[in-house]
C-alpha atoms as a PDB file:
ATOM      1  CA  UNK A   1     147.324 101.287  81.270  1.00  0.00           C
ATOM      2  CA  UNK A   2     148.357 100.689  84.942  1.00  0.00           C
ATOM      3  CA  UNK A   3     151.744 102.380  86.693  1.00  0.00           C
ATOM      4  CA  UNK A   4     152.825 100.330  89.426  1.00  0.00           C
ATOM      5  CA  UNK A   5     156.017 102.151  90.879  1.00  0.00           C
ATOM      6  CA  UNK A   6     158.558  99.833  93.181  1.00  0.00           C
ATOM      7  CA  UNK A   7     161.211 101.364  95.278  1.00  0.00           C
ATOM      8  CA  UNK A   8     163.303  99.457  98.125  1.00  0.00           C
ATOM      9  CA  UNK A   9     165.353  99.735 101.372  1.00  0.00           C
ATOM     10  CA  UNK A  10     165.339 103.261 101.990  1.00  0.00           C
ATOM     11  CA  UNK A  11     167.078 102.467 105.578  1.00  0.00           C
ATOM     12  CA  UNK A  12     165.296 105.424 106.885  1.00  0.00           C
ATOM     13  CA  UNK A  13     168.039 108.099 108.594  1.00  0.00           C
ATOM     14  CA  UNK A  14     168.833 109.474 110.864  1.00  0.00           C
ATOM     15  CA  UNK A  15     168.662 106.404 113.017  1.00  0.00           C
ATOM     16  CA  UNK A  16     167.627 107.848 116.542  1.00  0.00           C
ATOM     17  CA  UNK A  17     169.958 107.181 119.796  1.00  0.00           C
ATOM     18  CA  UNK A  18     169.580 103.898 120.841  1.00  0.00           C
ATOM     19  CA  UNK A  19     168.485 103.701 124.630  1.00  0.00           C
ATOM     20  CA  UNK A  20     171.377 101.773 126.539  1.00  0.00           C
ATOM     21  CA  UNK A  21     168.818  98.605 127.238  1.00  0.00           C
ATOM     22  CA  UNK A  22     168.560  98.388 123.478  1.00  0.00           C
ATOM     23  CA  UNK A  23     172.016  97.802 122.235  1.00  0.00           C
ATOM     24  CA  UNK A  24     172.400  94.642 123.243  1.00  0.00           C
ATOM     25  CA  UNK A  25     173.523  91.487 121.166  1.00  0.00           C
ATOM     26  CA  UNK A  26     173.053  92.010 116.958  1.00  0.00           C
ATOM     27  CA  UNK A  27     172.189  96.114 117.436  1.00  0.00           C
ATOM     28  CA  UNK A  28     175.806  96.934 118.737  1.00  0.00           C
ATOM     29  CA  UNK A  29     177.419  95.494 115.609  1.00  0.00           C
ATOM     30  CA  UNK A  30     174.186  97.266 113.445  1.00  0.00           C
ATOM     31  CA  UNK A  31     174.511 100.465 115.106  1.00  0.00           C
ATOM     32  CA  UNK A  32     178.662 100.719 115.405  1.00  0.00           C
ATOM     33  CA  UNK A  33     178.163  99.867 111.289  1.00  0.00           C
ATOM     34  CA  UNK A  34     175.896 102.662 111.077  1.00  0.00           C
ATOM     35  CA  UNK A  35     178.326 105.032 112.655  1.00  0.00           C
ATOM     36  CA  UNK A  36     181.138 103.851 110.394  1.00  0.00           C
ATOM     37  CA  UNK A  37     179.601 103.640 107.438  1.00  0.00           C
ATOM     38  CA  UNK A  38     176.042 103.178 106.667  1.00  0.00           C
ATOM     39  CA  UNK A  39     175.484 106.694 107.552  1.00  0.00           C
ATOM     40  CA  UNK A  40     177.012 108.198 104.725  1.00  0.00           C
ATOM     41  CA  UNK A  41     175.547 106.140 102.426  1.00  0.00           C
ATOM     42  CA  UNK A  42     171.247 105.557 103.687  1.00  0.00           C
ATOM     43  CA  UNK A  43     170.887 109.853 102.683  1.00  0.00           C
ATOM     44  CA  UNK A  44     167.717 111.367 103.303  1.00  0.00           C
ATOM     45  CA  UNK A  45     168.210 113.666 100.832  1.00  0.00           C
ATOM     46  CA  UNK A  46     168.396 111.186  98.274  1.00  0.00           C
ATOM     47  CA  UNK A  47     165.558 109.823  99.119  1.00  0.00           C
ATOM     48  CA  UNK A  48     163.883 112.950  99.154  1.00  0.00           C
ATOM     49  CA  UNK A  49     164.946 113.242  95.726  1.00  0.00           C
ATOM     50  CA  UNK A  50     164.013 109.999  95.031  1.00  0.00           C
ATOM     51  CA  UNK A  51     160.567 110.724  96.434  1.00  0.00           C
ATOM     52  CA  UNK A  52     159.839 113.726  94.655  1.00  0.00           C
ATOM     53  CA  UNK A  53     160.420 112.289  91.107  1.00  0.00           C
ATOM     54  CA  UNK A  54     158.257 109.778  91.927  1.00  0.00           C
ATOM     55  CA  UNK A  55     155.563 111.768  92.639  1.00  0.00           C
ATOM     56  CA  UNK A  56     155.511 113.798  89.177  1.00  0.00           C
ATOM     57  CA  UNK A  57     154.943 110.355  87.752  1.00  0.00           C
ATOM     58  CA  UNK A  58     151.937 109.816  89.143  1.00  0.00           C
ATOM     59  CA  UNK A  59     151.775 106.186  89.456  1.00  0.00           C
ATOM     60  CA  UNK A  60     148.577 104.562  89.642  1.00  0.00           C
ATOM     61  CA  UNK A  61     150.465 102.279  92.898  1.00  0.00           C
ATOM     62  CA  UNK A  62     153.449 101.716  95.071  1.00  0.00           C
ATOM     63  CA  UNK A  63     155.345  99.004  95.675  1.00  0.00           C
ATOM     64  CA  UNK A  64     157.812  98.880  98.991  1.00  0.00           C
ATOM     65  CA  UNK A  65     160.110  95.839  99.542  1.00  0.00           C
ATOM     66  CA  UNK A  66     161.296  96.373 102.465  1.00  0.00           C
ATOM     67  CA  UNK A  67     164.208  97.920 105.213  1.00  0.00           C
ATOM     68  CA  UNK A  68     162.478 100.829 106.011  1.00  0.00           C
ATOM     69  CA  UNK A  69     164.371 100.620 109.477  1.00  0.00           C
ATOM     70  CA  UNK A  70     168.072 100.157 110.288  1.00  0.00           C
ATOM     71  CA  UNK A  71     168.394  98.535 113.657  1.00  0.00           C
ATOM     72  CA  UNK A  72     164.761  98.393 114.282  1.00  0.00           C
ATOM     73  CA  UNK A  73     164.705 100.515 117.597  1.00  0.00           C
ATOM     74  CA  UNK A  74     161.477 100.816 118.604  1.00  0.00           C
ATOM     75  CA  UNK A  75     161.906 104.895 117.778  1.00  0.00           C
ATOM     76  CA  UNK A  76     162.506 104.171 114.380  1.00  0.00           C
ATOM     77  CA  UNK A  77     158.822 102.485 113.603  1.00  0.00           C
ATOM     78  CA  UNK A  78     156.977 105.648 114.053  1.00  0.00           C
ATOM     79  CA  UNK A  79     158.940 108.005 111.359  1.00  0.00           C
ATOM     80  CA  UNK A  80     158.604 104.988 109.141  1.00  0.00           C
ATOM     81  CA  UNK A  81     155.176 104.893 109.828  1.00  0.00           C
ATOM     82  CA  UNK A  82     154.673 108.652 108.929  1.00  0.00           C
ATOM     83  CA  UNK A  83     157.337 108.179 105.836  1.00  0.00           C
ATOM     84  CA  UNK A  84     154.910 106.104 103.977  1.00  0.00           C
ATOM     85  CA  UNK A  85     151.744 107.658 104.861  1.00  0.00           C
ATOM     86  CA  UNK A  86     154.019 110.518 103.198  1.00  0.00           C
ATOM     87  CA  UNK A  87     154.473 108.475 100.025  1.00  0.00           C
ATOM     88  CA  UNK A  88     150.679 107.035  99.510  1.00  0.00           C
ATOM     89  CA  UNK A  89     147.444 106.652 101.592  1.00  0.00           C
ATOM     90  CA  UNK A  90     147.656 102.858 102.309  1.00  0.00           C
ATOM     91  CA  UNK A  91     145.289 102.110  99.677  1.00  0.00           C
ATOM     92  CA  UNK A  92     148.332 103.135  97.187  1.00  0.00           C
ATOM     93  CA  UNK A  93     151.016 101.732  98.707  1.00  0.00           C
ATOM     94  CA  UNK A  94     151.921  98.109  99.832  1.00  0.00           C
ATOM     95  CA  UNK A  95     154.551  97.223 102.191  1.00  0.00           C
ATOM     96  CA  UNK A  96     156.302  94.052 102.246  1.00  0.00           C
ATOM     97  CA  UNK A  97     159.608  93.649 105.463  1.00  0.00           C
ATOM     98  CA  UNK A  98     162.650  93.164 105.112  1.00  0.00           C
ATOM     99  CA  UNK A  99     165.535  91.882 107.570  1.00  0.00           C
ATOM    100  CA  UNK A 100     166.468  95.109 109.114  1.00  0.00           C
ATOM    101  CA  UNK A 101     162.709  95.320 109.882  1.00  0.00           C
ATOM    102  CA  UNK A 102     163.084  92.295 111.709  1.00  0.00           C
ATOM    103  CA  UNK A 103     166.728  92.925 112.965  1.00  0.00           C
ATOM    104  CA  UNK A 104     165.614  91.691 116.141  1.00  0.00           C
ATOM    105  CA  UNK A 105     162.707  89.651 117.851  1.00  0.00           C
ATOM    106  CA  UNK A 106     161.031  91.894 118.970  1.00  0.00           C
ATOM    107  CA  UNK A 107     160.555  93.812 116.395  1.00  0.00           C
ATOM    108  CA  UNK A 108     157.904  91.529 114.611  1.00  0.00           C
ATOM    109  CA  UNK A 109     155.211  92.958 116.859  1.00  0.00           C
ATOM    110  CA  UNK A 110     155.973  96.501 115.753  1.00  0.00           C
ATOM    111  CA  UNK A 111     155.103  95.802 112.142  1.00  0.00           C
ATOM    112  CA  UNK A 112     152.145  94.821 113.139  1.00  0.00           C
ATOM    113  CA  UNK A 113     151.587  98.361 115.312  1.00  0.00           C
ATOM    114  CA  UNK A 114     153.115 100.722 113.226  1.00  0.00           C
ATOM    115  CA  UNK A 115     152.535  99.412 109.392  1.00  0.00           C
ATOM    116  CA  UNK A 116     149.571  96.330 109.586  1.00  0.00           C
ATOM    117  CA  UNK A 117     147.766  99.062 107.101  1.00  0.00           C
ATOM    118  CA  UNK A 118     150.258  99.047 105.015  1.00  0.00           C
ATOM    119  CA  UNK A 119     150.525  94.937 104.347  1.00  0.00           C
ATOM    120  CA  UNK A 120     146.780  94.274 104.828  1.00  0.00           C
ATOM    121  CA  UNK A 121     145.083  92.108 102.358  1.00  0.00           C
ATOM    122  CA  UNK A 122     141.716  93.314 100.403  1.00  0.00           C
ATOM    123  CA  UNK A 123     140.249  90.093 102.236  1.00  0.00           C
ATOM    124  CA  UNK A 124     141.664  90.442 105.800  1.00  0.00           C
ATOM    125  CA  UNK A 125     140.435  92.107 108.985  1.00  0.00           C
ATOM    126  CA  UNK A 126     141.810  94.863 110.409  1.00  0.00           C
ATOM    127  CA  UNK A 127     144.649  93.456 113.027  1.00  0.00           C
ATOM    128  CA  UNK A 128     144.592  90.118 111.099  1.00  0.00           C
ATOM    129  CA  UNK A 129     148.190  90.437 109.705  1.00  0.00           C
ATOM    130  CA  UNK A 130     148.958  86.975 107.211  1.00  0.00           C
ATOM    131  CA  UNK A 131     151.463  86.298 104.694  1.00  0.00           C
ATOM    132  CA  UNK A 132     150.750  86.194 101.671  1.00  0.00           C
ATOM    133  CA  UNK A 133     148.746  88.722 101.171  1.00  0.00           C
ATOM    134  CA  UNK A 134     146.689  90.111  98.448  1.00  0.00           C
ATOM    135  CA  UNK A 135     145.897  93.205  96.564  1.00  0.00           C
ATOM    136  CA  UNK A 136     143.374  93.656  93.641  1.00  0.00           C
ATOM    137  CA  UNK A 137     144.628  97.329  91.937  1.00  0.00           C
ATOM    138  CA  UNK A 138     143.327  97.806  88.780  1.00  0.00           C
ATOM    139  CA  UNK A 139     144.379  94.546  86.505  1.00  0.00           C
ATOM    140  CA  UNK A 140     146.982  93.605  89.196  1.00  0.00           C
ATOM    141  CA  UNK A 141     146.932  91.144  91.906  1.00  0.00           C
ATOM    142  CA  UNK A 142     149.515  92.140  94.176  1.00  0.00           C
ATOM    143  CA  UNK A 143     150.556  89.512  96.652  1.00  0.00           C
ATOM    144  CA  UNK A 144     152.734  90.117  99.448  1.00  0.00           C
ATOM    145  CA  UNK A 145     155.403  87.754 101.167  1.00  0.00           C
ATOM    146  CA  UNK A 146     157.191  87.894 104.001  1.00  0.00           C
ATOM    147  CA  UNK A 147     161.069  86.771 104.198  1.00  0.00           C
ATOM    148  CA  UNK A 148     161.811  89.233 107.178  1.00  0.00           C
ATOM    149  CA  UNK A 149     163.189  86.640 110.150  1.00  0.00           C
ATOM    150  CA  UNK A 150     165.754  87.384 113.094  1.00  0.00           C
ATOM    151  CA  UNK A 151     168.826  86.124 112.066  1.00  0.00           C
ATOM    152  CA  UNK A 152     172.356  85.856 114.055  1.00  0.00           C
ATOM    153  CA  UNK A 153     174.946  88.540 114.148  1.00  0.00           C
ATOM    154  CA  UNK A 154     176.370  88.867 110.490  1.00  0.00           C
ATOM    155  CA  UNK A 155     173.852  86.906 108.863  1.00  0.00           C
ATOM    156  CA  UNK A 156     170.698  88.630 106.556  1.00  0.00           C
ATOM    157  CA  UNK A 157     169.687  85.456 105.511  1.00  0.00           C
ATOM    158  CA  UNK A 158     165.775  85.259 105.028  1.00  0.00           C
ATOM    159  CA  UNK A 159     163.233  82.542 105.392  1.00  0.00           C
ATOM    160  CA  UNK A 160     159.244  82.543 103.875  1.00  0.00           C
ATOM    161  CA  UNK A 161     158.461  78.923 105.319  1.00  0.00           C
ATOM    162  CA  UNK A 162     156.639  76.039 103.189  1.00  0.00           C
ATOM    163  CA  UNK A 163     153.141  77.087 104.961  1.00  0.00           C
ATOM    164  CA  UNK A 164     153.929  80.498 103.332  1.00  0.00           C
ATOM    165  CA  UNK A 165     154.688  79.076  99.863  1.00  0.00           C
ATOM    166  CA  UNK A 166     152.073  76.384  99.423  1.00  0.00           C
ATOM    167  CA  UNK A 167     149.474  79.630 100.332  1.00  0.00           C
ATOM    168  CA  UNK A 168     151.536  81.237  97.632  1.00  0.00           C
ATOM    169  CA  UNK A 169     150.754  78.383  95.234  1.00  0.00           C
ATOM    170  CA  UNK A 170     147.291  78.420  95.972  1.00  0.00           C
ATOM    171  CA  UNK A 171     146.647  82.049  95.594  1.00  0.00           C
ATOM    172  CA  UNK A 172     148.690  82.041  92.021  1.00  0.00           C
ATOM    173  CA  UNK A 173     146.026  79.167  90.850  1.00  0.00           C
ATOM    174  CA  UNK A 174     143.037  81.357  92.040  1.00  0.00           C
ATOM    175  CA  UNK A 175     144.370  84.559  90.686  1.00  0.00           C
ATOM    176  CA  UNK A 176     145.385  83.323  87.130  1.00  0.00           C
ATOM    177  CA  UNK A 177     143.936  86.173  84.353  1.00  0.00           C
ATOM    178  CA  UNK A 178     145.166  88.759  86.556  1.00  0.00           C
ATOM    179  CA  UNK A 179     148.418  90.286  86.142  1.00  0.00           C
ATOM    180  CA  UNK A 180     150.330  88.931  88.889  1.00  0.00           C
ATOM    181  CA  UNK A 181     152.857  90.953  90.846  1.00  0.00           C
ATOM    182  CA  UNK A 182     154.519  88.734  93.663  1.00  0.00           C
ATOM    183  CA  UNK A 183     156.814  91.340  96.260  1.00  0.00           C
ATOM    184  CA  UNK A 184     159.032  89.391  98.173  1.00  0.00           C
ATOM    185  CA  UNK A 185     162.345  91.334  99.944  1.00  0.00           C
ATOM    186  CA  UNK A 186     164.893  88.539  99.392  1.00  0.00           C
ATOM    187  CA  UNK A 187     165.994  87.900  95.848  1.00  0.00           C
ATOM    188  CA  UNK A 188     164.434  84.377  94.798  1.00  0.00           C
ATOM    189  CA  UNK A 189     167.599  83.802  92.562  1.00  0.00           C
ATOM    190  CA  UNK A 190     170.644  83.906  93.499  1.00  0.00           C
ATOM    191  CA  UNK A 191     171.829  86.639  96.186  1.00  0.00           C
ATOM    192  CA  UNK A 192     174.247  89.069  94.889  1.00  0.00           C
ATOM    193  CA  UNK A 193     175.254  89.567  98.507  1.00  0.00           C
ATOM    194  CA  UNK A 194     176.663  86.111  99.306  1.00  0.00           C
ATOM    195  CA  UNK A 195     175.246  82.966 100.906  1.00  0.00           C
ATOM    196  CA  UNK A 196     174.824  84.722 104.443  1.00  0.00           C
ATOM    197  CA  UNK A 197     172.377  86.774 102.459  1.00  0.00           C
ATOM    198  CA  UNK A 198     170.676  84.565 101.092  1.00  0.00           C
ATOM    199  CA  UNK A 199     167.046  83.069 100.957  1.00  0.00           C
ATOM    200  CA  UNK A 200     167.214  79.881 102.764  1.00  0.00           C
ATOM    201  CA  UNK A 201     164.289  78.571 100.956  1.00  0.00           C
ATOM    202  CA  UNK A 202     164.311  80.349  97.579  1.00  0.00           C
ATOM    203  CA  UNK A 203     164.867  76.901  95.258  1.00  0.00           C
ATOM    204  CA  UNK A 204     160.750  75.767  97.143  1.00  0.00           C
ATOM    205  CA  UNK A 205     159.652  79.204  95.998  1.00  0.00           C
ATOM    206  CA  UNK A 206     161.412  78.801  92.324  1.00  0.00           C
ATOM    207  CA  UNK A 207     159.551  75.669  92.210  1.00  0.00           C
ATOM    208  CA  UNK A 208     156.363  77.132  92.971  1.00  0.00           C
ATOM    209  CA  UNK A 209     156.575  79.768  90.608  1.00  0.00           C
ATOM    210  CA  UNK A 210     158.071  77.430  87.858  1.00  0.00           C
ATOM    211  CA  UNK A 211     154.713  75.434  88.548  1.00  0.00           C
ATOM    212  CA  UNK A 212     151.563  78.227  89.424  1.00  0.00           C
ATOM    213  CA  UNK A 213     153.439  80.897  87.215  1.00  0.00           C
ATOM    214  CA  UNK A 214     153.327  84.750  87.581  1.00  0.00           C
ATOM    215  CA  UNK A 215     153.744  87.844  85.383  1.00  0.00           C
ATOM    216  CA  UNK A 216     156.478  89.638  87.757  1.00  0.00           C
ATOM    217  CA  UNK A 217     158.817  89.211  91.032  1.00  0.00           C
ATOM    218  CA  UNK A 218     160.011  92.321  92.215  1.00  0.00           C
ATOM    219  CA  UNK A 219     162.080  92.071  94.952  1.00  0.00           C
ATOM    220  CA  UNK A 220     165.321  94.277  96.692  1.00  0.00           C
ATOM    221  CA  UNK A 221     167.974  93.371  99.618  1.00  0.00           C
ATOM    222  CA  UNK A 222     170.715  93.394  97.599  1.00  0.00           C
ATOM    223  CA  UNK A 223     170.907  97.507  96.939  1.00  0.00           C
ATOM    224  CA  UNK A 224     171.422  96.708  93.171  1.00  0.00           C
ATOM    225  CA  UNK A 225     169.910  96.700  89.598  1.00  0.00           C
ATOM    226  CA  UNK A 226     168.942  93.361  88.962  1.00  0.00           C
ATOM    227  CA  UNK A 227     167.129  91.682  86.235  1.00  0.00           C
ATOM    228  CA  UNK A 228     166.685  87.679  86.296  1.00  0.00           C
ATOM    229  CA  UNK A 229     164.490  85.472  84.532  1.00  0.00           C
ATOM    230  CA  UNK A 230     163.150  82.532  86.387  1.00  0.00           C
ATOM    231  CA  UNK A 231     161.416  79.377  84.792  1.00  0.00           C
ATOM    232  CA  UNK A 232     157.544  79.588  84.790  1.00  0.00           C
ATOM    233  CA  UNK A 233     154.662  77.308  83.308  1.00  0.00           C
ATOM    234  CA  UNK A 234     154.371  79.204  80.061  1.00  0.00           C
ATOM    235  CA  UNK A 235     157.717  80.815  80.016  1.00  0.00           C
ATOM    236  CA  UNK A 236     160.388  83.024  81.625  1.00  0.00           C
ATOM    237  CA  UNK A 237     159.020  85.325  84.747  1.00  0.00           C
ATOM    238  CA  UNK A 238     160.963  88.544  85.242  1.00  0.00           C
ATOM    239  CA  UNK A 239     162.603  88.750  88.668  1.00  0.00           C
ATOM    240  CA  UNK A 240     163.470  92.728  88.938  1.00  0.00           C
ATOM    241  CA  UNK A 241     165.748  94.013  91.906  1.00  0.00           C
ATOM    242  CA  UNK A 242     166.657  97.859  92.527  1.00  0.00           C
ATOM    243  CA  UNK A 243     168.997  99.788  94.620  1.00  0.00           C
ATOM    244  CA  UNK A 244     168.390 101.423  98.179  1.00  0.00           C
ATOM    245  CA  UNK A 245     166.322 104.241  97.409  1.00  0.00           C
ATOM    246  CA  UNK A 246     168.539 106.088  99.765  1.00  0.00           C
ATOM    247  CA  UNK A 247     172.135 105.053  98.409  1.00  0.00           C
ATOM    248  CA  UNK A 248     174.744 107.279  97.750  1.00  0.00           C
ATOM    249  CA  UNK A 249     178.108 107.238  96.305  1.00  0.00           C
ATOM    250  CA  UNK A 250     180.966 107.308  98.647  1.00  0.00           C
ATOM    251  CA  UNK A 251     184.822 107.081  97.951  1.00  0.00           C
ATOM    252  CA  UNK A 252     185.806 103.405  98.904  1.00  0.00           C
ATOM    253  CA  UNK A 253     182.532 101.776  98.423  1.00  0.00           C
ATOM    254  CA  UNK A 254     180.938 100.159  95.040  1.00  0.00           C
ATOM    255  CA  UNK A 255     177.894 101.412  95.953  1.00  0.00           C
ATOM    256  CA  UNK A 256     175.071 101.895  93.041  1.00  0.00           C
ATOM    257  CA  UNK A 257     173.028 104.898  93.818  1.00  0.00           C
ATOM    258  CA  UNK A 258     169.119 105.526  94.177  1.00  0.00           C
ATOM    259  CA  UNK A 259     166.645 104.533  91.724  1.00  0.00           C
ATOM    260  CA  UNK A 260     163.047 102.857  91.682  1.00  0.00           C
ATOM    261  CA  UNK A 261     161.442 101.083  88.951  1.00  0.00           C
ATOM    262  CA  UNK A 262     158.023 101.792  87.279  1.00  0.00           C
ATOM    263  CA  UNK A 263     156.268  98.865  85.096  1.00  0.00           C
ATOM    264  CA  UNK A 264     153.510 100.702  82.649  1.00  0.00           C
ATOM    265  CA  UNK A 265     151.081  97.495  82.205  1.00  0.00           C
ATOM    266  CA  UNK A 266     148.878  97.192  79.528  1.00  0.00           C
ATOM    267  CA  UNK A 267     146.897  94.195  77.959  1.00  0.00           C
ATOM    268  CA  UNK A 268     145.231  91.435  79.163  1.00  0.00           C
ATOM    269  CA  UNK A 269     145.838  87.487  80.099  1.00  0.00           C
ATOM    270  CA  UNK A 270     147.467  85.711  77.605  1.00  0.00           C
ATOM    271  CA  UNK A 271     148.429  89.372  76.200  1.00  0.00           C
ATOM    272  CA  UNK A 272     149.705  90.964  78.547  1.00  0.00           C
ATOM    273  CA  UNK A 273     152.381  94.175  77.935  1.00  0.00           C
ATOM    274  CA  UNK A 274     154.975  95.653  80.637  1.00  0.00           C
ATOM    275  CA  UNK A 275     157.495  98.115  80.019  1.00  0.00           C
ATOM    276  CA  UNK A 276     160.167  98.587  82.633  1.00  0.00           C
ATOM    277  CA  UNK A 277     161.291 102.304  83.203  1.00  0.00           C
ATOM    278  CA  UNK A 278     164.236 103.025  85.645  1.00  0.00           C
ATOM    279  CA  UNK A 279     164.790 106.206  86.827  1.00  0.00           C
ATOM    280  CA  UNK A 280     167.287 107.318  89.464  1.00  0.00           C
ATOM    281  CA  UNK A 281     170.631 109.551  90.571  1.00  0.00           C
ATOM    282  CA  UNK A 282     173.646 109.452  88.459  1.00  0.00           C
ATOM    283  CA  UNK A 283     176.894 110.160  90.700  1.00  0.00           C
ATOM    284  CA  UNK A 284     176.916 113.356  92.474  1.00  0.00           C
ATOM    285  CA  UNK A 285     174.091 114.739  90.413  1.00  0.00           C
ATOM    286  CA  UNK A 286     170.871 116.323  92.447  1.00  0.00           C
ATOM    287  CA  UNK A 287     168.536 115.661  89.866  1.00  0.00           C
ATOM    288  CA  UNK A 288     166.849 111.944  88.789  1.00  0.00           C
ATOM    289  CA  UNK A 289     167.007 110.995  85.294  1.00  0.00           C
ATOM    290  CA  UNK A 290     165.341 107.994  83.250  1.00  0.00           C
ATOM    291  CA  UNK A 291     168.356 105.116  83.297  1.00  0.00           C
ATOM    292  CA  UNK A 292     166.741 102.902  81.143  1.00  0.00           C
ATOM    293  CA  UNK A 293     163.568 101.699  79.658  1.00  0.00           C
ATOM    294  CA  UNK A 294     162.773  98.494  78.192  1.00  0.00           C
ATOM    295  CA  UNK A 295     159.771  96.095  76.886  1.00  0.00           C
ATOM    296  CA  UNK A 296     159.873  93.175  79.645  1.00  0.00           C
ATOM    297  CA  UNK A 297     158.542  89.551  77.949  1.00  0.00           C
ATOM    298  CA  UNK A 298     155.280  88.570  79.664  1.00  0.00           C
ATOM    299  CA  UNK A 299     154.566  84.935  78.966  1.00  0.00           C
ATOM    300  CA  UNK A 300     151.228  84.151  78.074  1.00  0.00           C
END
């Protein structure tokens, strides 16, 4: 049996003082949010919590869907960097980005300085950062995607490209027998955000799926429990969303709180078994707690 743990957005706090040069354009409206709001929510102590649970259940990997960063400053990168050599050596964790990783241009050249280790197929060079990428981890194939474009003030929309998906379609051919694991940020479904959150381009990616097939899409974004099944060659694929791994509860704000996802794989193609175990914080509590656990259909 294989333990693939997935946890998502932690927004990574405290977010450090911007330098004056820096907020400029979409990082005022980010960082005044922050100050409003988003601070009391993104908690590092949940996600210290959060952490530590994880760790007692030993997973065999670690899956990371993005927003590590808030604003993406360029001091932010660094204790990101450091957070998720805390979590895993790289070998055990992969890293997709999200859209507050790539809240501005500029930031697309830090992921590449600060985390390349982190999203860095089996096949790749070092400093040869492509999406997709893949990841051979016991019976998995883990493929990364990248949604994580600059996008206009109030807009998280996010964007993989048709070069991007046809590589996906190829690599879901070749990889058939394993168990398939396709990390994306954006939901590929419908956002439960709203339109401006959106993937542009999720209907191509549906498509691509509904044709090549995979065993699971885990995704988050939309700092919620989500479970949707999308139409594949052989039958339904599971698309599986969590909350911010940081989130807390806070009067005034529907707002679901930490948790992360572990799928206990067992099986082989055609036979394949997953079981879906959530475990996260319940209200005010300072303890996690399993939430749910369920046998997930794996077509075969």
């Amino acid at each position: 049996m294989f333990t693939l743990a997935h946890l998502s957005d932690p927004h990574l706090a405290p977010l450090p003082t911007p330098r004056p040069a820096e907020l400029a354009g979409k990082r005022v409206l980010g960082w005044l949010h922050w100050r409003r709001t988003r601070h009391r929510i993104h908690r590092a102590e949940q996600l210290g919590r959060l952490v530590r649970d994880l760790a007692t259940q030993a997973p065999d990997h670690i899956a990371v869907t993005g927003d590590l960063v808030n604003i993406a400053l360029v001091a932010e990168f660094p204790p990101a960097r450091a957070w998720l050599h805390a979590l895993g050596s790289p070998h055990d964790v992969t890293l997709v980005p999200g859209n507050h990783d790539a809240y501005v241009r500029s930031a697309l050249a830090l992921h590449m300085a600060h985390w390349e280790e982190f999203m860095r197929g089996d096949d790749a060079t070092p400093l040869a950062l492509q999406f997709p990428f893949v990841r051979r981890r016991g019976p998995l194939a883990i493929i990364g995607l990248s949604t994580a474009v600059p996008t206009a003030p109030f807009v998280a929309t996010g964007r993989l490209g048709q070069p991007q998906i046809d590589r996906l379609a190829d690599l879901l051919d070749r990889l058939s027998g394993h168990f398939r694991v396709v990390l994306i940020h954006h939901p590929p479904g419908r956002s439960r955000s709203g339109r401006l959150k959106r993937l542009t381009d999720a209907a191509a990616l549906r498509a691509a799926l509904e044709r090549h097939g995979a065993e699971l899409v885990l995704h988050g974004h939309d700092h919620v429990h989500a479970l949707d099944w999308l139409p594949g060659p052989r039958g339904p694929i599971a698309a599986l969303g969590v909350p911010s791994a940081s989130a807390a509860e806070i009067e005034g704000h529907h707002v679901e709180p930490a948790a992360y996802n572990l799928y206990r794989i067992d099986g082989g193609a055609g036979a394949w078994r997953c079981e879906a175990v959530t475990r996260g914080i319940v209200g005010h509590s300072d303890g996690v707690v399993e939430l749910k656990r369920e046998e997930l259909k794996i077509a075969g």
